[in-house]
Structures are given as structure tokens and as C-alpha cells.
C-alpha atoms as a PDB file:
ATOM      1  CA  UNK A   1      37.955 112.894 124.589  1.00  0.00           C
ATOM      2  CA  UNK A   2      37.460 115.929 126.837  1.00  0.00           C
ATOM      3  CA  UNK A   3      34.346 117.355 127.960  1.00  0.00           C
ATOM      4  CA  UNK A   4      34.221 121.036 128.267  1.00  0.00           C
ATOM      5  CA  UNK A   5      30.614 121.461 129.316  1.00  0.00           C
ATOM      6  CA  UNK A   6      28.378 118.822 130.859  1.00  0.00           C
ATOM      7  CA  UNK A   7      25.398 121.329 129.486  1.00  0.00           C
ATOM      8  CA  UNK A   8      21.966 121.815 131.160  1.00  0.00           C
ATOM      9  CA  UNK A   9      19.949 119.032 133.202  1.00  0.00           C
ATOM     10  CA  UNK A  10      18.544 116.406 133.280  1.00  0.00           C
ATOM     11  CA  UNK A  11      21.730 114.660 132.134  1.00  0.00           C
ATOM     12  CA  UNK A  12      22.317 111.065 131.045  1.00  0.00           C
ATOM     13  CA  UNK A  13      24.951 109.249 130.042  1.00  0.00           C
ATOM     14  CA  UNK A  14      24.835 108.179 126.672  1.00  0.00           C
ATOM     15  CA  UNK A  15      25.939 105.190 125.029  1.00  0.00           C
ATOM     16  CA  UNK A  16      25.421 103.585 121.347  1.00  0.00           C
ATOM     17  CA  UNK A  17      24.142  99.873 122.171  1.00  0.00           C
ATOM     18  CA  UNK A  18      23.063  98.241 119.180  1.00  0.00           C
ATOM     19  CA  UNK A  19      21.040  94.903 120.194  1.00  0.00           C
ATOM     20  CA  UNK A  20      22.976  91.853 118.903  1.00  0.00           C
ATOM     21  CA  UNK A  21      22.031  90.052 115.945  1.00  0.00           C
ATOM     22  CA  UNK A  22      20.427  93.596 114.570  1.00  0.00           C
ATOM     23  CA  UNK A  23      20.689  94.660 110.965  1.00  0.00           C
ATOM     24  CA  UNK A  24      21.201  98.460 109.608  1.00  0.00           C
ATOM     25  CA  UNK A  25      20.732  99.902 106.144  1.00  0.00           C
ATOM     26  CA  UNK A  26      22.784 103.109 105.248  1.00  0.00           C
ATOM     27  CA  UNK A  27      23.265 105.138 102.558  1.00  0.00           C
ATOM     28  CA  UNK A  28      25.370 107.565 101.748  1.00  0.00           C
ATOM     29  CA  UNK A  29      25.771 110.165  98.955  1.00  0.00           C
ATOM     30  CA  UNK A  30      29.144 111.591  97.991  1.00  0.00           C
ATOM     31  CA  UNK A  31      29.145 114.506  95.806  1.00  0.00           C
ATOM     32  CA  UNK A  32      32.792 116.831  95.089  1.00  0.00           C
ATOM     33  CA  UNK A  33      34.216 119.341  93.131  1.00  0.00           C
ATOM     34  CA  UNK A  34      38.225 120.392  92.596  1.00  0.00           C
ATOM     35  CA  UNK A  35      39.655 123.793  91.900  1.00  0.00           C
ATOM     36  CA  UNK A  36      43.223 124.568  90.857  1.00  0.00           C
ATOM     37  CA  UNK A  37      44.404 127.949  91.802  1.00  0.00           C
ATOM     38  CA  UNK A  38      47.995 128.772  90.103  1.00  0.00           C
ATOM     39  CA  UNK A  39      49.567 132.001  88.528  1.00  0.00           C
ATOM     40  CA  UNK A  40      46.499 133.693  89.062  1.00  0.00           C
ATOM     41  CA  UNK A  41      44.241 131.923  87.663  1.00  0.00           C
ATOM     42  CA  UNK A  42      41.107 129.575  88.889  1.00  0.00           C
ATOM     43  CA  UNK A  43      40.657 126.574  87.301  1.00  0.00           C
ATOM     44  CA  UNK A  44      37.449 124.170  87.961  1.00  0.00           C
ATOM     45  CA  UNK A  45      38.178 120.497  87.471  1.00  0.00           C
ATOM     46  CA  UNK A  46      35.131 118.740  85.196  1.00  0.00           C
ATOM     47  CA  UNK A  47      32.233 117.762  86.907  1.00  0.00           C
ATOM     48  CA  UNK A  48      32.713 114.256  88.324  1.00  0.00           C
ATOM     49  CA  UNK A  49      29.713 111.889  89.003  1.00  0.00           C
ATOM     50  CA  UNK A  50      28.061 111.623  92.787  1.00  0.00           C
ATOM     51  CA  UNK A  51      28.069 108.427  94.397  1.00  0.00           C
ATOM     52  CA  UNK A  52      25.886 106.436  96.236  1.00  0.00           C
ATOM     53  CA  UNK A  53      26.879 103.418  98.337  1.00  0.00           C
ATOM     54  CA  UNK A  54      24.605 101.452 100.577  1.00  0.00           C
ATOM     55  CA  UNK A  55      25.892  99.408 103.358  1.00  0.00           C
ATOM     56  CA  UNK A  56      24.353  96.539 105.061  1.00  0.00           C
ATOM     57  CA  UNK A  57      25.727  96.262 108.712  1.00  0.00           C
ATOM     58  CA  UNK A  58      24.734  93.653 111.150  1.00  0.00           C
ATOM     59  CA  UNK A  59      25.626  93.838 114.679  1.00  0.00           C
ATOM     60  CA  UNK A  60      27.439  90.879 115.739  1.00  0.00           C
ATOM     61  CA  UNK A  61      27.752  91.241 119.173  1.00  0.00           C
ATOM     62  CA  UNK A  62      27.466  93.366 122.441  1.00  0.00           C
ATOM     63  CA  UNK A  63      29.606  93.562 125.384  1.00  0.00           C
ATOM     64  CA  UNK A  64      28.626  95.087 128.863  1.00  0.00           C
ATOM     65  CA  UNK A  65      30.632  97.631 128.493  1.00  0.00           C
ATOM     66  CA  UNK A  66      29.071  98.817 124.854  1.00  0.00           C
ATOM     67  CA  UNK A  67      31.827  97.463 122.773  1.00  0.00           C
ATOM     68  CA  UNK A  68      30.435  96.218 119.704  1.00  0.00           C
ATOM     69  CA  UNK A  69      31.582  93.717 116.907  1.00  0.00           C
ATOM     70  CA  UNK A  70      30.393  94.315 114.010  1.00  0.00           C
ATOM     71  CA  UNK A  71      30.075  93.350 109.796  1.00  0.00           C
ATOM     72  CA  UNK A  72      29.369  95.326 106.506  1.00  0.00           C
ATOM     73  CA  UNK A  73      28.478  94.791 103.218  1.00  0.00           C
ATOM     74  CA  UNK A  74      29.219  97.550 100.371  1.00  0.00           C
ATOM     75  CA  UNK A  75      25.692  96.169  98.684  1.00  0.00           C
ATOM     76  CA  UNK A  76      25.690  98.657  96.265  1.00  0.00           C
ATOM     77  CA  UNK A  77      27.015 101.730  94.184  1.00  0.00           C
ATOM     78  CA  UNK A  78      25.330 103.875  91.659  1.00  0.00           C
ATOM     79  CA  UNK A  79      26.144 106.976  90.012  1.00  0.00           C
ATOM     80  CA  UNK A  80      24.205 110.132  90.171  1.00  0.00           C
ATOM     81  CA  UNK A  81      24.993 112.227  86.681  1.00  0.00           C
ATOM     82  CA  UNK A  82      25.029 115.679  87.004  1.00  0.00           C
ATOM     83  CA  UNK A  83      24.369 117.606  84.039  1.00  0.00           C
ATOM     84  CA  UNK A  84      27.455 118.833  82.002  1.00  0.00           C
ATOM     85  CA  UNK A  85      29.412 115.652  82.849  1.00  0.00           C
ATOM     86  CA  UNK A  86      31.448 114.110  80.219  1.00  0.00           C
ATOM     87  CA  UNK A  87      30.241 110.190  78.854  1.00  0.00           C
ATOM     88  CA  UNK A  88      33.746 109.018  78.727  1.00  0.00           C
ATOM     89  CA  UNK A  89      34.445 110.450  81.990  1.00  0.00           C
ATOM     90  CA  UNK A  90      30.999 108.470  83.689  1.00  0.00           C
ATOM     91  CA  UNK A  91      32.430 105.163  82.300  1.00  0.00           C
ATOM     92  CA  UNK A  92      36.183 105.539  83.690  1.00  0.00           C
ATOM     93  CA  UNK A  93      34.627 106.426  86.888  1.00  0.00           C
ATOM     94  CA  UNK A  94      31.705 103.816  86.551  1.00  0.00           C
ATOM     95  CA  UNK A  95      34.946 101.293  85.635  1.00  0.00           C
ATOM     96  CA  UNK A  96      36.971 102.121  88.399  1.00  0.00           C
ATOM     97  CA  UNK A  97      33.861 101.572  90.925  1.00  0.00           C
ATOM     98  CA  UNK A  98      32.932  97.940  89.339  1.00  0.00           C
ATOM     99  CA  UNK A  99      34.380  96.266  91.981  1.00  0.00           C
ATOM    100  CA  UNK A 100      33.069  97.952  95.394  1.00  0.00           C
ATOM    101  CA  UNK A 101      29.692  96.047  95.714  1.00  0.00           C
ATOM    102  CA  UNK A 102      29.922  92.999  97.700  1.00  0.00           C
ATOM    103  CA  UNK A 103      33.198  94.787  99.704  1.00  0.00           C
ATOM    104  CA  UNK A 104      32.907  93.187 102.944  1.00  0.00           C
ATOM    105  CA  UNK A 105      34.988  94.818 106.560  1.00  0.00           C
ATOM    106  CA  UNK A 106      34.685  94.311 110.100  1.00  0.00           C
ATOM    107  CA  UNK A 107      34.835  96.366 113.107  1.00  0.00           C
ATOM    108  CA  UNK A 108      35.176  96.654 116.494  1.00  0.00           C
ATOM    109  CA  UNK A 109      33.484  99.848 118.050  1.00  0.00           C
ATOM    110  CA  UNK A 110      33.654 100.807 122.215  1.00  0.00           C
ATOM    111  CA  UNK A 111      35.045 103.424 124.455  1.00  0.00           C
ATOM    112  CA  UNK A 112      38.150 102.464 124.260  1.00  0.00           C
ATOM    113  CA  UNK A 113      38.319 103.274 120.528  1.00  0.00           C
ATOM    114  CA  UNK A 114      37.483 101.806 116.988  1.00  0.00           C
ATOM    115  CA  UNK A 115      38.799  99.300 114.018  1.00  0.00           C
ATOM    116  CA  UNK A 116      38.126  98.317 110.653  1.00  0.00           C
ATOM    117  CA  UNK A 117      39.324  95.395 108.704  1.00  0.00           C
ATOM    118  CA  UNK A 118      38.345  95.531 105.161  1.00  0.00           C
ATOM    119  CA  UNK A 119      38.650  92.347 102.885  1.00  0.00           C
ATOM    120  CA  UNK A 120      40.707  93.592 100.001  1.00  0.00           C
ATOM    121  CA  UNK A 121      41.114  92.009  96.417  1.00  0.00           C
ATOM    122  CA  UNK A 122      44.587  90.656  96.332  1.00  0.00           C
ATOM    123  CA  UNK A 123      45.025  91.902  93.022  1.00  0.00           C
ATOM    124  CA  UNK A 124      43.623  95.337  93.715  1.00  0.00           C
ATOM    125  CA  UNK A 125      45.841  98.064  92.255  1.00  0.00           C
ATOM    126  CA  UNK A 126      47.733 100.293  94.665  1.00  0.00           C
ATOM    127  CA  UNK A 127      46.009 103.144  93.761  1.00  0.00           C
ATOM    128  CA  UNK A 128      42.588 101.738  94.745  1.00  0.00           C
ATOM    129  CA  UNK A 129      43.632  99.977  97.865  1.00  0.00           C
ATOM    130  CA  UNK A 130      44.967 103.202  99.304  1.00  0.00           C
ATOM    131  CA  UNK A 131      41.824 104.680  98.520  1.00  0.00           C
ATOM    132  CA  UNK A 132      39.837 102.009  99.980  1.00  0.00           C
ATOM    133  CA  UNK A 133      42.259 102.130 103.385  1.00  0.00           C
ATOM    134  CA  UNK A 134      41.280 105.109 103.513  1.00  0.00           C
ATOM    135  CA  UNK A 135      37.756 105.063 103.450  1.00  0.00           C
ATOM    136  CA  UNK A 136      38.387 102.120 106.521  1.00  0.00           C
ATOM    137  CA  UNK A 137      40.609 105.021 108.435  1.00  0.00           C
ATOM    138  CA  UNK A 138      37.353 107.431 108.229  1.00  0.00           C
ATOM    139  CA  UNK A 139      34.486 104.441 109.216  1.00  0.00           C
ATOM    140  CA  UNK A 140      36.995 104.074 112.288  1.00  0.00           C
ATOM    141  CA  UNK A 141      35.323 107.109 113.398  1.00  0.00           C
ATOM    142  CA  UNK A 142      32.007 104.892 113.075  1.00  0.00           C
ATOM    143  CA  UNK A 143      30.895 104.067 116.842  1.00  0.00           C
ATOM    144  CA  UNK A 144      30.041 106.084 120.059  1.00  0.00           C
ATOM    145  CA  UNK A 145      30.494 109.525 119.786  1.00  0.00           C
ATOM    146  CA  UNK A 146      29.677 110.856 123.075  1.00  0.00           C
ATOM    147  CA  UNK A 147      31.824 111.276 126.292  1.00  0.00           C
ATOM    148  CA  UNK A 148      31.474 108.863 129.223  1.00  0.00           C
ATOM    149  CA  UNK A 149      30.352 111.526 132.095  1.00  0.00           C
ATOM    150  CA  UNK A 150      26.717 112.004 131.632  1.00  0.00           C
ATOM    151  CA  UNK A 151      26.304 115.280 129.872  1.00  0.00           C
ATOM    152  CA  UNK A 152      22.652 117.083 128.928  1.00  0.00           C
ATOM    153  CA  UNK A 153      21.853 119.629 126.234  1.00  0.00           C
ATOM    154  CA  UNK A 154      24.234 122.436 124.550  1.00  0.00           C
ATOM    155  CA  UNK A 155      27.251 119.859 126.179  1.00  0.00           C
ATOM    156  CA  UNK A 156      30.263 120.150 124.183  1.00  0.00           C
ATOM    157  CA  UNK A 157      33.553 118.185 123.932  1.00  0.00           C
ATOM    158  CA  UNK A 158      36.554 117.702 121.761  1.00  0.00           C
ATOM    159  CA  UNK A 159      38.579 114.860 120.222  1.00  0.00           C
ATOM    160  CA  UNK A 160      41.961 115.328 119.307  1.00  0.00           C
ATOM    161  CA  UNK A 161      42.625 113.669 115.851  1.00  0.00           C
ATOM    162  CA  UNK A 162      46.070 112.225 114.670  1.00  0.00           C
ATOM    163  CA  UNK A 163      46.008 111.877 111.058  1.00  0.00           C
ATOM    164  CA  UNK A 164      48.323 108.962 109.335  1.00  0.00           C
ATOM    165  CA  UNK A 165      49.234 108.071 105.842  1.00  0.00           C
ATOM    166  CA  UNK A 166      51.685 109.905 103.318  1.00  0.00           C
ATOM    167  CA  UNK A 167      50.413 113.059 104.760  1.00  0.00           C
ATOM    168  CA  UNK A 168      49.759 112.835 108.711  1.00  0.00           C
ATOM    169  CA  UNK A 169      47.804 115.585 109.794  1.00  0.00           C
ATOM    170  CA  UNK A 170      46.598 116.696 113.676  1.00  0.00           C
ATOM    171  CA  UNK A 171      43.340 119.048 114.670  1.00  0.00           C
ATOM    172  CA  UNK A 172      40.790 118.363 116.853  1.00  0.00           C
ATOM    173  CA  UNK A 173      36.908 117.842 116.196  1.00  0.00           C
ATOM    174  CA  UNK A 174      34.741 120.008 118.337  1.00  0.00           C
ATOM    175  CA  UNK A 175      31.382 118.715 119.353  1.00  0.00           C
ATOM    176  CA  UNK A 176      28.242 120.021 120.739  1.00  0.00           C
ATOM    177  CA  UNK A 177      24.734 118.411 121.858  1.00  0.00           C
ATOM    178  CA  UNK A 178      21.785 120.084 120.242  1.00  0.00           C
ATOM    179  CA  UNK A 179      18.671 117.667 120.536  1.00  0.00           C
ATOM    180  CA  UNK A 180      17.908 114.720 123.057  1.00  0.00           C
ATOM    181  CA  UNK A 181      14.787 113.364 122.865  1.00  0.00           C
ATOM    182  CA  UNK A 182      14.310 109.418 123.839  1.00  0.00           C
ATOM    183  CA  UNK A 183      16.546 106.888 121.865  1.00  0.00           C
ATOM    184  CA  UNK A 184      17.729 109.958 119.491  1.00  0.00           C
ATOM    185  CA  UNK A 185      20.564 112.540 119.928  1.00  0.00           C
ATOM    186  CA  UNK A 186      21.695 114.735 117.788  1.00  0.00           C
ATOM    187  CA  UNK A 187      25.319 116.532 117.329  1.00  0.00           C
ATOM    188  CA  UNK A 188      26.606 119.144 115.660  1.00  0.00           C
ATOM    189  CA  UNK A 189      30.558 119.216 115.019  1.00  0.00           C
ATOM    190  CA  UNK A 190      33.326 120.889 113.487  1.00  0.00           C
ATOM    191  CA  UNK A 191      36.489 119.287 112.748  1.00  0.00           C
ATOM    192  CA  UNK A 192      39.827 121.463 111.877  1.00  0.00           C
ATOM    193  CA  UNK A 193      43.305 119.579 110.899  1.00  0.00           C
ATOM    194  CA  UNK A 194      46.362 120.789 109.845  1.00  0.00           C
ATOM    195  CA  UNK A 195      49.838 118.781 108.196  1.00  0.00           C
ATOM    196  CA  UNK A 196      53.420 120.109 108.688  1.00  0.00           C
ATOM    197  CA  UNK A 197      55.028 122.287 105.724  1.00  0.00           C
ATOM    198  CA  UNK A 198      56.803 118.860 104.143  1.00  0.00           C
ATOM    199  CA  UNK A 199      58.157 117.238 101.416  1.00  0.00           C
ATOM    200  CA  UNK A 200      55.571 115.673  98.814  1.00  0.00           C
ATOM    201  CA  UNK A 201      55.288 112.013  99.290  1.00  0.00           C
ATOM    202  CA  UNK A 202      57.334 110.253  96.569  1.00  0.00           C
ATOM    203  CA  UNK A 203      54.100 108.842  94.883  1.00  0.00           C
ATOM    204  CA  UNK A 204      53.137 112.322  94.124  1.00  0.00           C
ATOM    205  CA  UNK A 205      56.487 114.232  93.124  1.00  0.00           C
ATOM    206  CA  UNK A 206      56.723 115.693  89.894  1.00  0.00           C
ATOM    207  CA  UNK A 207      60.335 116.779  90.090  1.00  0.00           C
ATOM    208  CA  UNK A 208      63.049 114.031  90.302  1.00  0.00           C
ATOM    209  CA  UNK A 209      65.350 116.463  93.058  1.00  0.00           C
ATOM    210  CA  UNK A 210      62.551 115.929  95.841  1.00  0.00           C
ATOM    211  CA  UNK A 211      62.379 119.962  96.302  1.00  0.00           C
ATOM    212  CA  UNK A 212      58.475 119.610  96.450  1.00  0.00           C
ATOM    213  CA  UNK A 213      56.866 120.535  99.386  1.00  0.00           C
ATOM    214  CA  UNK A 214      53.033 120.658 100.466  1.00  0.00           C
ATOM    215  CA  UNK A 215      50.865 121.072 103.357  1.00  0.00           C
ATOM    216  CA  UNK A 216      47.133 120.161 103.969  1.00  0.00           C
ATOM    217  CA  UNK A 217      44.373 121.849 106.060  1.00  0.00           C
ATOM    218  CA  UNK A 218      40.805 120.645 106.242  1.00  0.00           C
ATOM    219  CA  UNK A 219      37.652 121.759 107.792  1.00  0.00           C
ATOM    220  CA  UNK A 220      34.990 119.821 108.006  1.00  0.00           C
ATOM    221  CA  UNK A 221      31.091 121.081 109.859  1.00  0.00           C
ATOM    222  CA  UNK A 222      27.872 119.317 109.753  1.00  0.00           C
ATOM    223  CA  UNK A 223      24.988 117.674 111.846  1.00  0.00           C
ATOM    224  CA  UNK A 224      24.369 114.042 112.913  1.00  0.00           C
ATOM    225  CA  UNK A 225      21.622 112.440 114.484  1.00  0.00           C
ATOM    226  CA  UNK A 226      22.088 109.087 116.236  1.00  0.00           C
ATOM    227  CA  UNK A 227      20.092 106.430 116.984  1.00  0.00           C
ATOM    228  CA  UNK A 228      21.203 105.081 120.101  1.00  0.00           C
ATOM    229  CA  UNK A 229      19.791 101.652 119.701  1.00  0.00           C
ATOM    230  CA  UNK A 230      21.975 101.669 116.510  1.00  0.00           C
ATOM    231  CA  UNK A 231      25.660 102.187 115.777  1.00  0.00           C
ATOM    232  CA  UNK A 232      25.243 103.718 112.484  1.00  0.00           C
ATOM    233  CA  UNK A 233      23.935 107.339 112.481  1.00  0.00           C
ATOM    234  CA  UNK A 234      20.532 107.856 111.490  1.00  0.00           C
ATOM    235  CA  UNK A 235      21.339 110.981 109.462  1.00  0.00           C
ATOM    236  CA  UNK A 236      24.368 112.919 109.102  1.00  0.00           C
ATOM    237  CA  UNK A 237      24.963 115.922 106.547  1.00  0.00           C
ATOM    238  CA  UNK A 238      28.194 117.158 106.569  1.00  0.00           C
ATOM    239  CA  UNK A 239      30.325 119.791 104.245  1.00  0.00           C
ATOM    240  CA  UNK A 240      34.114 119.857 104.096  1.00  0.00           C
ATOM    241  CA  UNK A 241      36.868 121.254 102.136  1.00  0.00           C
ATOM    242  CA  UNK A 242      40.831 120.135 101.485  1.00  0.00           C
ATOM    243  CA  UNK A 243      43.154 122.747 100.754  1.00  0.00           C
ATOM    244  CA  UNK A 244      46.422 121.581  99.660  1.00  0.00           C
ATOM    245  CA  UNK A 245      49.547 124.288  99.106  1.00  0.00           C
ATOM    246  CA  UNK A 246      51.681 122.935  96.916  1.00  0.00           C
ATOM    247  CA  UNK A 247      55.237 124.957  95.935  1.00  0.00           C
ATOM    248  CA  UNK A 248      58.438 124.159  94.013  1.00  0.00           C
ATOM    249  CA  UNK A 249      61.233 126.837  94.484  1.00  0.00           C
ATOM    250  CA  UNK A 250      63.396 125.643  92.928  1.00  0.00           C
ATOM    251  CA  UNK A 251      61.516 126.040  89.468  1.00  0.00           C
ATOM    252  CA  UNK A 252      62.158 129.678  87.739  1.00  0.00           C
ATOM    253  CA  UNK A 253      59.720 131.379  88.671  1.00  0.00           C
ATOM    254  CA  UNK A 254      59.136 129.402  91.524  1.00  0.00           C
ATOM    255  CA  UNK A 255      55.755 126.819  90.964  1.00  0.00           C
ATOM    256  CA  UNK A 256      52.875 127.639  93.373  1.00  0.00           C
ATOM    257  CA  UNK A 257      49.413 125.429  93.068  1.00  0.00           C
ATOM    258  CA  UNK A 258      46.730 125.551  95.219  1.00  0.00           C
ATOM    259  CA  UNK A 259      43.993 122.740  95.154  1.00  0.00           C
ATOM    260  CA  UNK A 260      40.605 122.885  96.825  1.00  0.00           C
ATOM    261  CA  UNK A 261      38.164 120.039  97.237  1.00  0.00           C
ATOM    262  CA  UNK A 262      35.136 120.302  98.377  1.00  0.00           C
ATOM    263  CA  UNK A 263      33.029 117.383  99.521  1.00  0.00           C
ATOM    264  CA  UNK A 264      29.818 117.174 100.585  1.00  0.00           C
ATOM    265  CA  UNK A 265      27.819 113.655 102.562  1.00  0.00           C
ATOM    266  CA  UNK A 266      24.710 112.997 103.237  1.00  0.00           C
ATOM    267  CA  UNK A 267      24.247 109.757 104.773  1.00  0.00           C
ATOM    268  CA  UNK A 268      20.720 107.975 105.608  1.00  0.00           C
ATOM    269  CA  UNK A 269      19.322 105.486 107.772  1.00  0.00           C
ATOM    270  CA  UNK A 270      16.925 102.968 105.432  1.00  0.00           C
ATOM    271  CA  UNK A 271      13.402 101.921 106.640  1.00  0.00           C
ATOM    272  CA  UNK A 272      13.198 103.823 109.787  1.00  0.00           C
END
């Protein structure tokens, strides 16, 4: 992490220190929407269903230093129907979700950086675990956000970020202080990562000759408030979008496809 302003005074050093023992309600809404761009033309994907997952985290522990051990619970997930969307379409995705509530993981969070163990089915299909490993990679992110110099308002700092997986990515996220008030601070960020021009991972090929190559760049902006007597946020609201270039040239004409998803979160503290 590297501070590039310390911002005005009075300045503090801030820390997330959740008291042991504590419990934390969180929910978060997921909402998206695909288009295809190819010869031309825009295509938008159907409209899929927005989730809803609460978590239950309790604190397990807190060291001096503000490392924290911690547990979740995926309690629940609904669906939130927009209009438009297809019946059989709400029970694939409904089907495909069955098995997320009671999903149990548990972290480690501190200066020194974060990780996630989540207790996967053994018979989960590889499809879904990858999704699910990646939904630990991004809570890995869940901990303190701030910089260990004390540091006052309109501070800013960036984190480098080295993506992994079958399409490793690098950017940095970009982060500035906007409110301080007591036990509450409040960030806004903006988060840029790009992959290499490479082959498509095997998983995803289309063409038996491995001549399909793709890159990925994401940008991702949005506000979070934190609590700093929990390790949750307290709110967050963010907006990002996926591009992915996708190109065969050795196809006649050559293949081109573009694909843009767009997500939007809004996660909530419960009961505070």
C-alpha cells in the first residue's frame, strides 16, 4: 500500500478492530447485465435475477496488532425478479443457488494481508466451485483498508492488485478519504485492471487449434463507509464493468466479440 497524501489535520491512524466474540449482519445485493458486441451489432443478454445474500460473521478473535480471525455464514439467498425476466430462467438460476445458504468460510484479516477458507461441497461441480473461489478471492479484500501512517481527510493511497486464476490480471485500486467522524470513515475508490493479450483458457475455447485469444479490463468506482469497531463495511455501493475482447483470426472473416458486464453492489450493515 502506498500513501500519496497524508491529507489535512488532525490525523489518526486508523485501524479496523472488531471486539472479540462480536457478531455482524451484512447484506448484499448483486444486480448485472451482459452485452455482446460482434459484426456490428449489440446484443443484450436476458434479464437475469438480482441476488441477495446475507452473511452472519462473528469475530473470533483480536490480536494487538489488529489481526483478526474470523467466521461466516451464507444465511441466506433470495432472488429479486425484475420485470421481463423469463420463469424458466428464475428456476435454473434459483436451482443453481439451492445450495449457498448455510456456506460456511473463515478468514484471517491484518496488515499484513487477508485469507479466506471456504468449506466447499465435495461433490460441488467445477463450474460452481470456481465460482465460489472466486467470490473467496474478492472477500480477501474484506479487512482494513487504510494505510498504517496516520492520514486525515482528502488522504489518498493506492494498492497494487495481482489478479490470479485462468485470466491473471494487474491494476491498482486508488483510494481517497472523504468523511471521518468518530468510529466511522468513509472511502471512495476506483479500481482499474488490465490482463495480457493471451490465449483463451482451455475451459473456454471454442476452436480445437487454440488460436483464441482474449484480454480483460475492468473498472470498478464506488463509496464505502466503515465502521471501525467492525470488520465488515457498514455500507458500500459500488458500480463496475468487465470488458472482455475476444478474437479468432484464424476464422474467415476473422471472429471479433466483445462482452460487457456490468455489475452493480450494494452491501448493508443489519441493525445498526
Amino acid at each position: 500500500m502506498l500513501l500519496v497524501t497524508q491529507g489535512r489535520e488532525p490525523r489518526r491512524q486508523l485501524l479496523l478492530k472488531p471486539a472479540p466474540g462480536s457478531k455482524q449482519v451484512v447484506s448484499a445485493i448483486h444486480a448485472s447485465s451482459v452485452t455482446v458486441e460482434t459484426g456490428g451489432t449489440t446484443r443484450r443478454a436476458p434479464p437475469a435475477p438480482s441476488t441477495r445474500m446475507t452473511f452472519i460473521i462473528h469475530v473470533q478473535s483480536v490480536s494487538p496488532e489488529g489481526d483478526t480471525r474470523y467466521d461466516f455464514t451464507l444465511d441466506a439467498v433470495d432472488l429479486l425478479v425484475h420485470p421481463g425476466t423469463s420463469e424458466q430462467h428464475v428456476d435454473e438460476v434459483r436451482k443453481s443457488l439451492a445450495f449457498l445458504p448455510g456456506l460456511t468460510g473463515a478468514g484471517l484479516s491484518g496488515r499484513r494481508g487477508n485469507t479466506l477458507d471456504l468449506k466447499l461441497p465435495a461433490h460441488l461441480e467445477p463450474e460452481r466451485r470456481r465460482e465460489l473461489q472466486d467470490l473467496a478471492k474478492a472477500l480477501q479484500f474484506v479487512g482494513n483498508p487504510f494505510p498504517q501512517e496516520a492520514i486525515g481527510l482528502g488522504a489518498r493511497w493506492d494498492q497494487p492488485l495481482y489478479g490470479s486464476g485462468p485470466v491473471g490480471t494487474q491494476g491498482t485500486g486508488s483510494f481517497e478519504l472523504f468523511s471521518l467522524e468518530g468510529s466511522r470513515a468513509g472511502t471512495r475508490f476506483l479500481i482499474q485492471q488490465t490482463s495480457k493479450n493471451q490465449p483463451v483458457p482451455a475451459e473456454y475455447q471454442t476452436r480445437s487449434d487454440s488460436s483464441e485469444r482474449m484480454m480483460i479490463r475492468s473498472q470498478t468506482r464506488g463509496e464505502t463507509v466503515f465502521r471501525l469497531d467492525r470488520l465488515w463495511p457498514a455500507s458500500s455501493e459500488m458500480e463496475m464493468r468487465v470488458q472482455a475482447d475476444l478474437s479468432s483470426e484464424r476464422e474467415d472473416p476473422p471472429r471479433r466479440l466483445k462482452v460487457i458486464t456490468d455489475v452493480k453492489v450494494r452491501l448493508e450493515e443489519k441493525g445498526h
